[in-house]
PDB file of N, CA and C in Angstrom:
ATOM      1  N   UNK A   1      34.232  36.761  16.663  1.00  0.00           N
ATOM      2  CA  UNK A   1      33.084  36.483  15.816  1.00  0.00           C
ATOM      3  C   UNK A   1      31.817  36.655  16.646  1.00  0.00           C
ATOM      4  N   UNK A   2      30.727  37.030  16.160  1.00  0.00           N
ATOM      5  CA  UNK A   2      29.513  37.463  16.632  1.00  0.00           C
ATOM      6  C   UNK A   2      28.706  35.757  16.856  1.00  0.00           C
ATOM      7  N   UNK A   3      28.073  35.745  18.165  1.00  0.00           N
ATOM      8  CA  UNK A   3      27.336  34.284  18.627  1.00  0.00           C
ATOM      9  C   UNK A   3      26.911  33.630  17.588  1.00  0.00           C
ATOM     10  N   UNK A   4      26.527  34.403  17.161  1.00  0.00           N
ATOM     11  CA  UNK A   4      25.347  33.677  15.873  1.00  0.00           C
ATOM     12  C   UNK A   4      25.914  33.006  15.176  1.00  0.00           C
ATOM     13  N   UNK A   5      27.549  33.370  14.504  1.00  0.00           N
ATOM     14  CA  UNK A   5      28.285  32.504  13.518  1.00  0.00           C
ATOM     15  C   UNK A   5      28.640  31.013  14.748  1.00  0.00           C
ATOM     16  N   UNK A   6      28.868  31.241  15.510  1.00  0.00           N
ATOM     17  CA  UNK A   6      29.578  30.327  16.624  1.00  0.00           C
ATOM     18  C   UNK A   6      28.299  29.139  17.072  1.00  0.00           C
ATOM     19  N   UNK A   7      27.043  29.542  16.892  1.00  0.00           N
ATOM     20  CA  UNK A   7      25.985  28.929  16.676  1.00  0.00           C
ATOM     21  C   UNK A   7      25.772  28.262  15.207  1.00  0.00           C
ATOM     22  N   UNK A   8      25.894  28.915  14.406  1.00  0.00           N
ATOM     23  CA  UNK A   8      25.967  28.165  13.302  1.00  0.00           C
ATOM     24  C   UNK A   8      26.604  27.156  12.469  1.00  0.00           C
ATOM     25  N   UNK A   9      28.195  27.483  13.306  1.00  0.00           N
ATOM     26  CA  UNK A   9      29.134  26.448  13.136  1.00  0.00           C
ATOM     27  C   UNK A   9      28.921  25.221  13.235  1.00  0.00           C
ATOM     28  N   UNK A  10      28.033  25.475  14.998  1.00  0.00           N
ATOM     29  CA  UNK A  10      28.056  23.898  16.197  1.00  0.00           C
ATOM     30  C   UNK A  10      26.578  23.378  15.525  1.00  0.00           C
ATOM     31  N   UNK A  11      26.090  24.435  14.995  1.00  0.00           N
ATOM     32  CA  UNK A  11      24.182  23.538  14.346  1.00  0.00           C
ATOM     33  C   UNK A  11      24.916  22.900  12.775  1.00  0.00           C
ATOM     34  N   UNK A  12      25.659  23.281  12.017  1.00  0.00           N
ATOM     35  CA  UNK A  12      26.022  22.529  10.477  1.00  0.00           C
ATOM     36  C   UNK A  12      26.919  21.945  10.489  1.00  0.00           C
ATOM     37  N   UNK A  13      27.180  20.715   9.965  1.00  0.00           N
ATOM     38  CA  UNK A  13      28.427  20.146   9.447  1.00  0.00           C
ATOM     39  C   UNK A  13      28.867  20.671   8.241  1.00  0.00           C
ATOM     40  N   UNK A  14      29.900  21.769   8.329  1.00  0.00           N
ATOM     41  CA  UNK A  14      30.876  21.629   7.195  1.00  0.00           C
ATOM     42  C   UNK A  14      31.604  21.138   6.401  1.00  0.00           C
ATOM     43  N   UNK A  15      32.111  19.854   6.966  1.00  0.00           N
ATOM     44  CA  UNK A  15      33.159  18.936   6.231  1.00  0.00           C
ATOM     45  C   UNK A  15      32.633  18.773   4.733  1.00  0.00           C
ATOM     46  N   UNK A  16      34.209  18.902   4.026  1.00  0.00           N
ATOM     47  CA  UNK A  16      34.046  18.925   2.501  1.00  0.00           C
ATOM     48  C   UNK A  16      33.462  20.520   1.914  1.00  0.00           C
ATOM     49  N   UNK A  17      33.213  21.404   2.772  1.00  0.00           N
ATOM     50  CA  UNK A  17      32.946  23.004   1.779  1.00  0.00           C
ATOM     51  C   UNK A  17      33.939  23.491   2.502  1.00  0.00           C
ATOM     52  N   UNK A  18      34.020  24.589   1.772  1.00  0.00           N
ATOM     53  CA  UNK A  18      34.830  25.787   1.395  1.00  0.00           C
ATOM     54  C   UNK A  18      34.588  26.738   2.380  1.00  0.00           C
ATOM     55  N   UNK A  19      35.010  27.437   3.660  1.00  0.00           N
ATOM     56  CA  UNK A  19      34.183  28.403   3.959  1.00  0.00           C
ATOM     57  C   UNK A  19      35.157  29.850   3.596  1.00  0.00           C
ATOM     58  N   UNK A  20      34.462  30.653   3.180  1.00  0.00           N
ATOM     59  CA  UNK A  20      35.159  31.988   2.953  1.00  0.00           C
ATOM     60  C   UNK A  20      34.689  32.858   3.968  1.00  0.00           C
ATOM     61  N   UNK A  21      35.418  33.313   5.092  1.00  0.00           N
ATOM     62  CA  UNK A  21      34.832  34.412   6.089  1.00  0.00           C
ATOM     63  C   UNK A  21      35.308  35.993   5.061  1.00  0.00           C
ATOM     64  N   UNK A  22      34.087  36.624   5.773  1.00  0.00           N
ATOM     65  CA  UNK A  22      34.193  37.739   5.579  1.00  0.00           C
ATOM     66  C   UNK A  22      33.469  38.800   6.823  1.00  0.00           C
ATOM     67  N   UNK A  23      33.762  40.026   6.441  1.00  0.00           N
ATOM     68  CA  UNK A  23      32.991  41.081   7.276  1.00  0.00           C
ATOM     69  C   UNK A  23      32.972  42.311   6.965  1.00  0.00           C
ATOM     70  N   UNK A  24      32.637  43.122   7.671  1.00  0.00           N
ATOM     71  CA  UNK A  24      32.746  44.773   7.948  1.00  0.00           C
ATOM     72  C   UNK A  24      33.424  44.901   9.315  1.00  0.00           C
ATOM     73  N   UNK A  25      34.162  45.827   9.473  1.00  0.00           N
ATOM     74  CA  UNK A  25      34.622  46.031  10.662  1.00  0.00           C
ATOM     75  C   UNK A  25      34.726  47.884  10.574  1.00  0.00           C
ATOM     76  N   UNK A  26      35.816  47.756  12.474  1.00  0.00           N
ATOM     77  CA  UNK A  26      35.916  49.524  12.232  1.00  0.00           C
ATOM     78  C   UNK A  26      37.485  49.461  12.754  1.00  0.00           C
ATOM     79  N   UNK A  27      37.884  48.363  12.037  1.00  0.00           N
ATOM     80  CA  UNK A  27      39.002  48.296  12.531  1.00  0.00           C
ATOM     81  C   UNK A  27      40.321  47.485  12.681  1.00  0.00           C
ATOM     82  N   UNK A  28      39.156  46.465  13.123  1.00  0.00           N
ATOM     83  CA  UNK A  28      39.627  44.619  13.729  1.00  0.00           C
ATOM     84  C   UNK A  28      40.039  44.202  12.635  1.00  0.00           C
ATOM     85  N   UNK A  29      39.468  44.089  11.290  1.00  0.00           N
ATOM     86  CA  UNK A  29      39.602  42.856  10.327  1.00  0.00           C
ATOM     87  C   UNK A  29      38.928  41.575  10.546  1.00  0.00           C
ATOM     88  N   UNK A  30      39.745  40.619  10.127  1.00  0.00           N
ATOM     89  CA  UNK A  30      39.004  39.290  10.326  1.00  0.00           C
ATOM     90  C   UNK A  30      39.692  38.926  11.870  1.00  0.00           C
ATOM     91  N   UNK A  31      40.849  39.614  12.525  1.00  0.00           N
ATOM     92  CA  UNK A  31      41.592  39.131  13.506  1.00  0.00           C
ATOM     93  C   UNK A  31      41.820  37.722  13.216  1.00  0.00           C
ATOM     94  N   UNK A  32      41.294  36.804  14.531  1.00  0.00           N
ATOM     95  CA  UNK A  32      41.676  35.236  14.374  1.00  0.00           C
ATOM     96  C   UNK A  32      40.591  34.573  13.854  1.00  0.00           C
ATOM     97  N   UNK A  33      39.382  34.934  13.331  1.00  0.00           N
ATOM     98  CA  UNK A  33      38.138  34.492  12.894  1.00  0.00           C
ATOM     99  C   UNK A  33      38.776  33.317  12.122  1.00  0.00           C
ATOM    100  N   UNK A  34      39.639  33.145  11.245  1.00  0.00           N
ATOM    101  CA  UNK A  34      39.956  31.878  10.046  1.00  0.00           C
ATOM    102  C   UNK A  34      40.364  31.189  11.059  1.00  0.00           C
ATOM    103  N   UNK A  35      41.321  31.309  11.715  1.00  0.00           N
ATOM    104  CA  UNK A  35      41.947  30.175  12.698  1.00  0.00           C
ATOM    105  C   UNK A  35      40.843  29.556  13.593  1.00  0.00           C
ATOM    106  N   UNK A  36      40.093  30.393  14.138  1.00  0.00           N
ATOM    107  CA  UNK A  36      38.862  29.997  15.185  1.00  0.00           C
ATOM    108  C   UNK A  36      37.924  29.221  14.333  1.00  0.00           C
ATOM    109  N   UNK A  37      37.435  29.401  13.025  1.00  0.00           N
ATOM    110  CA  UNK A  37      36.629  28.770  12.552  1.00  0.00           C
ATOM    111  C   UNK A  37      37.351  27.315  11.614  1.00  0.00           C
ATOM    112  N   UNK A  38      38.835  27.391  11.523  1.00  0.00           N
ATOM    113  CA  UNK A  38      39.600  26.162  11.167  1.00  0.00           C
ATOM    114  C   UNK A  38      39.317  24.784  12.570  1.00  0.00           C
ATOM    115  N   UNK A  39      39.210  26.011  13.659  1.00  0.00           N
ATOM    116  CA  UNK A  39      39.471  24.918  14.828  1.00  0.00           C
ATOM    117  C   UNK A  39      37.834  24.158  15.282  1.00  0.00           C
ATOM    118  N   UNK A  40      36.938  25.213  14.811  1.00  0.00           N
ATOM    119  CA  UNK A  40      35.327  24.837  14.650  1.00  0.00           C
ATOM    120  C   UNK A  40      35.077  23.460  13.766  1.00  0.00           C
ATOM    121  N   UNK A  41      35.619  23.784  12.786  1.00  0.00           N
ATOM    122  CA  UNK A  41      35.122  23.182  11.418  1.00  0.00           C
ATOM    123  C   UNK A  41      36.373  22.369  10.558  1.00  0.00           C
ATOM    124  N   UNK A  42      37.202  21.330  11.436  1.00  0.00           N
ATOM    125  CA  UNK A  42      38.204  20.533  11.107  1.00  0.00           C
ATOM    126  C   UNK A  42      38.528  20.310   9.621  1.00  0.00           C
ATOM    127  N   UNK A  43      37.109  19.917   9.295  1.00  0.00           N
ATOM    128  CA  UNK A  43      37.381  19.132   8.301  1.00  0.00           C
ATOM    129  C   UNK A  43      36.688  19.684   6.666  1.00  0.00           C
ATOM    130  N   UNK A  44      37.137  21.039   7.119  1.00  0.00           N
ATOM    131  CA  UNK A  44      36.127  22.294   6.362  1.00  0.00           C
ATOM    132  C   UNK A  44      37.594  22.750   5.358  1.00  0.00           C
ATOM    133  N   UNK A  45      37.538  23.445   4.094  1.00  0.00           N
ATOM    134  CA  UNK A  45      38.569  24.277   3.842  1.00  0.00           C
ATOM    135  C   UNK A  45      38.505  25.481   4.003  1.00  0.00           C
ATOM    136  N   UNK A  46      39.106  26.068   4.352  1.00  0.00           N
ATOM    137  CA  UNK A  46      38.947  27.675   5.431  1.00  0.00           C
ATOM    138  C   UNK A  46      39.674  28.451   4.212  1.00  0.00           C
ATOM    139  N   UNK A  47      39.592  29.780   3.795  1.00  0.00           N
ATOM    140  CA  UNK A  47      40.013  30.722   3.029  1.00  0.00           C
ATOM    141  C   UNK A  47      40.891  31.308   3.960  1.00  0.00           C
ATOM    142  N   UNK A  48      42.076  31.582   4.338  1.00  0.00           N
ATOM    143  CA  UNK A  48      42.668  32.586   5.505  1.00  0.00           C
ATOM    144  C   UNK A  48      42.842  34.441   5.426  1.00  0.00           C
ATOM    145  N   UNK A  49      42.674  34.001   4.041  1.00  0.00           N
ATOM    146  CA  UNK A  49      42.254  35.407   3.702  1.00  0.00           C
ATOM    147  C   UNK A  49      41.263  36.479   3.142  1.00  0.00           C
ATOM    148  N   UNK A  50      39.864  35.504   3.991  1.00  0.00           N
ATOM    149  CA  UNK A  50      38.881  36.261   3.805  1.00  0.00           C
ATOM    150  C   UNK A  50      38.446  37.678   3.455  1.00  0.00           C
ATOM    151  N   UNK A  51      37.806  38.441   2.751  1.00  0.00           N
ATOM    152  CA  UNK A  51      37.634  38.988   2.336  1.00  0.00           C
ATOM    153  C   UNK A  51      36.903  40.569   3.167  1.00  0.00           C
ATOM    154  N   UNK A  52      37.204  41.390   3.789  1.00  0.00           N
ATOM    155  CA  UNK A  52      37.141  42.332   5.251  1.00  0.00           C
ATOM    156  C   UNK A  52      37.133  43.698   4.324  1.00  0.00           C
ATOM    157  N   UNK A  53      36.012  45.082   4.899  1.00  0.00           N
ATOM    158  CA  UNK A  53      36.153  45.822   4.478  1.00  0.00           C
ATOM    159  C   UNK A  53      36.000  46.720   5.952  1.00  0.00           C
ATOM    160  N   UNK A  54      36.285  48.277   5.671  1.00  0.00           N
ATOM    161  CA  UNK A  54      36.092  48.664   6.932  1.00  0.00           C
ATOM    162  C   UNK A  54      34.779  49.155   6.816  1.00  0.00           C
ATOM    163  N   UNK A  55      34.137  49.073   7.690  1.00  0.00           N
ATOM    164  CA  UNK A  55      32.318  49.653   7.683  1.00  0.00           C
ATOM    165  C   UNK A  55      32.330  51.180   7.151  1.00  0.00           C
ATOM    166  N   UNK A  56      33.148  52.179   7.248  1.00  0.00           N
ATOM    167  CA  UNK A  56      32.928  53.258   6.615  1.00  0.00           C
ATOM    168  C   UNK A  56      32.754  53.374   4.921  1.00  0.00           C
ATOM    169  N   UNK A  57      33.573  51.870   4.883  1.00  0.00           N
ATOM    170  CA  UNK A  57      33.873  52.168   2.953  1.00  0.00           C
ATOM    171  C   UNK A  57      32.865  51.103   2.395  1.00  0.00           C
ATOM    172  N   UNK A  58      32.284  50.220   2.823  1.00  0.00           N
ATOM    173  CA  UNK A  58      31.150  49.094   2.337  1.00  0.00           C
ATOM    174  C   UNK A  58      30.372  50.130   1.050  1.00  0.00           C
ATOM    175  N   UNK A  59      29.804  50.900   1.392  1.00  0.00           N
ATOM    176  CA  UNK A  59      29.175  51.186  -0.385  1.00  0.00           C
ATOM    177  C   UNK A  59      30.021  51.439  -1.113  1.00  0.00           C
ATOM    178  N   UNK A  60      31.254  51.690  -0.962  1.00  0.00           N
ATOM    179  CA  UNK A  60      32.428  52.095  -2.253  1.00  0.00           C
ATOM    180  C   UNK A  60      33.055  50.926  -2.558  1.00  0.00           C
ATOM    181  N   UNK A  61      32.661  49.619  -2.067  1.00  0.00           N
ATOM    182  CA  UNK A  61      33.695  48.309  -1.967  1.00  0.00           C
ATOM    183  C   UNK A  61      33.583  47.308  -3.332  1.00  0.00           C
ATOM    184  N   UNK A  62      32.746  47.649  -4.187  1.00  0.00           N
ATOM    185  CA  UNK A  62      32.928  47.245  -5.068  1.00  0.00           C
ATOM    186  C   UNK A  62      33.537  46.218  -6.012  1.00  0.00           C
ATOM    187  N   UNK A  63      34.709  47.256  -5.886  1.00  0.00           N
ATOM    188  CA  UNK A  63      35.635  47.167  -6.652  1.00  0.00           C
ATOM    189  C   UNK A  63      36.691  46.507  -5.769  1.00  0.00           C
ATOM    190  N   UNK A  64      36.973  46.748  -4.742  1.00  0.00           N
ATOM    191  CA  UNK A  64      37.433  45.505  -3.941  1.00  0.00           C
ATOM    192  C   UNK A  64      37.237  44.131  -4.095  1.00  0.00           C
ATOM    193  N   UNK A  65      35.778  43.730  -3.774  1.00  0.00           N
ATOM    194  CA  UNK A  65      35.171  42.655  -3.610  1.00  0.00           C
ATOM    195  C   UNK A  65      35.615  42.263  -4.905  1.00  0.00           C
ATOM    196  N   UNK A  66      35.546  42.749  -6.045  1.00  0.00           N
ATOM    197  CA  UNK A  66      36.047  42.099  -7.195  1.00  0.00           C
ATOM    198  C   UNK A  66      37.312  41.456  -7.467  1.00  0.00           C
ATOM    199  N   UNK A  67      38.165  42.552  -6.980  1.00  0.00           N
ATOM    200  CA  UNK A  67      39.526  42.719  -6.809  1.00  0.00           C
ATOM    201  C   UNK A  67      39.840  41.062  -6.163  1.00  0.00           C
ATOM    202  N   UNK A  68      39.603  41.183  -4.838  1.00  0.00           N
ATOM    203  CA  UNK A  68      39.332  39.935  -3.774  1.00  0.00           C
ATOM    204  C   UNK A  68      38.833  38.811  -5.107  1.00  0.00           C
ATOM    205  N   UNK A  69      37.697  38.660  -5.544  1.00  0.00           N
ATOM    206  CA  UNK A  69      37.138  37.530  -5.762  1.00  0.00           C
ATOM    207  C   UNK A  69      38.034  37.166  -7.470  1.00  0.00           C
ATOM    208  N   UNK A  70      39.090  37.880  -8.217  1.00  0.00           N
ATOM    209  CA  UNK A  70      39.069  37.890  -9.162  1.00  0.00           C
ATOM    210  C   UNK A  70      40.665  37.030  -8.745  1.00  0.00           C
ATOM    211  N   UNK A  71      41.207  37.361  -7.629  1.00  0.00           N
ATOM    212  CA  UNK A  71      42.372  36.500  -6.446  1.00  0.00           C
ATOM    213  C   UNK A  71      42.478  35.619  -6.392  1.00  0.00           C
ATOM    214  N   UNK A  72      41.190  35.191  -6.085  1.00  0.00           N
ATOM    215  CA  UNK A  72      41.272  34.206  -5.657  1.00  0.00           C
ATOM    216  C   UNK A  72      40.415  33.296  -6.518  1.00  0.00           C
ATOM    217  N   UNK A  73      40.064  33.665  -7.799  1.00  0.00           N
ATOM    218  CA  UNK A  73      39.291  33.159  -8.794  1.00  0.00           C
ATOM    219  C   UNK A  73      38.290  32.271  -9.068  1.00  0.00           C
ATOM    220  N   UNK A  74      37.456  33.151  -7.795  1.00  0.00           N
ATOM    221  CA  UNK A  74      36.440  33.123  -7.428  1.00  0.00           C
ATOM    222  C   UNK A  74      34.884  33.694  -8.978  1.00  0.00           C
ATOM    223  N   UNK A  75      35.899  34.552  -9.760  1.00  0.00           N
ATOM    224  CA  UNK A  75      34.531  35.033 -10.889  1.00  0.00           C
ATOM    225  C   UNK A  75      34.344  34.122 -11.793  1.00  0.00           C
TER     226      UNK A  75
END
């Protein structure tokens, strides 16, 4: 995960939300990002299957993101 999220973790208390990770990558995915941010944010509910596209396809993702959010029934 990029500093900034790892900063943002240790500046907010999460306990009691939801966090849904997501990203762009070229490759990686989310890797261990859910587990790392389960171990940040104890008392947080973590999504483990955040929602990851690869950076080449982000303007065509659409229909993914829907796909994803319609999953997890999120619309």
């Amino acid at each position: 995960m990029p500093q900034a999220v790892y900063s943002f973790l240790d500046e907010y208390d999460l306990s009691g939300k939801t966090i849904i990770p997501c990203s762009t990558h070229a490759g990686s995915g989310l890797t261990g990002s859910p587990r790392t941010i389960s171990e940040l944010e104890p008392d947080a509910t973590i999504i483990d299957d955040g929602f990851t596209v690869a950076a080449n396809r982000v303007t065509s993702a659409e229909d993914d993101v829907t796909a994803w959010a319609e999953k997890h029934e999120l619309t």
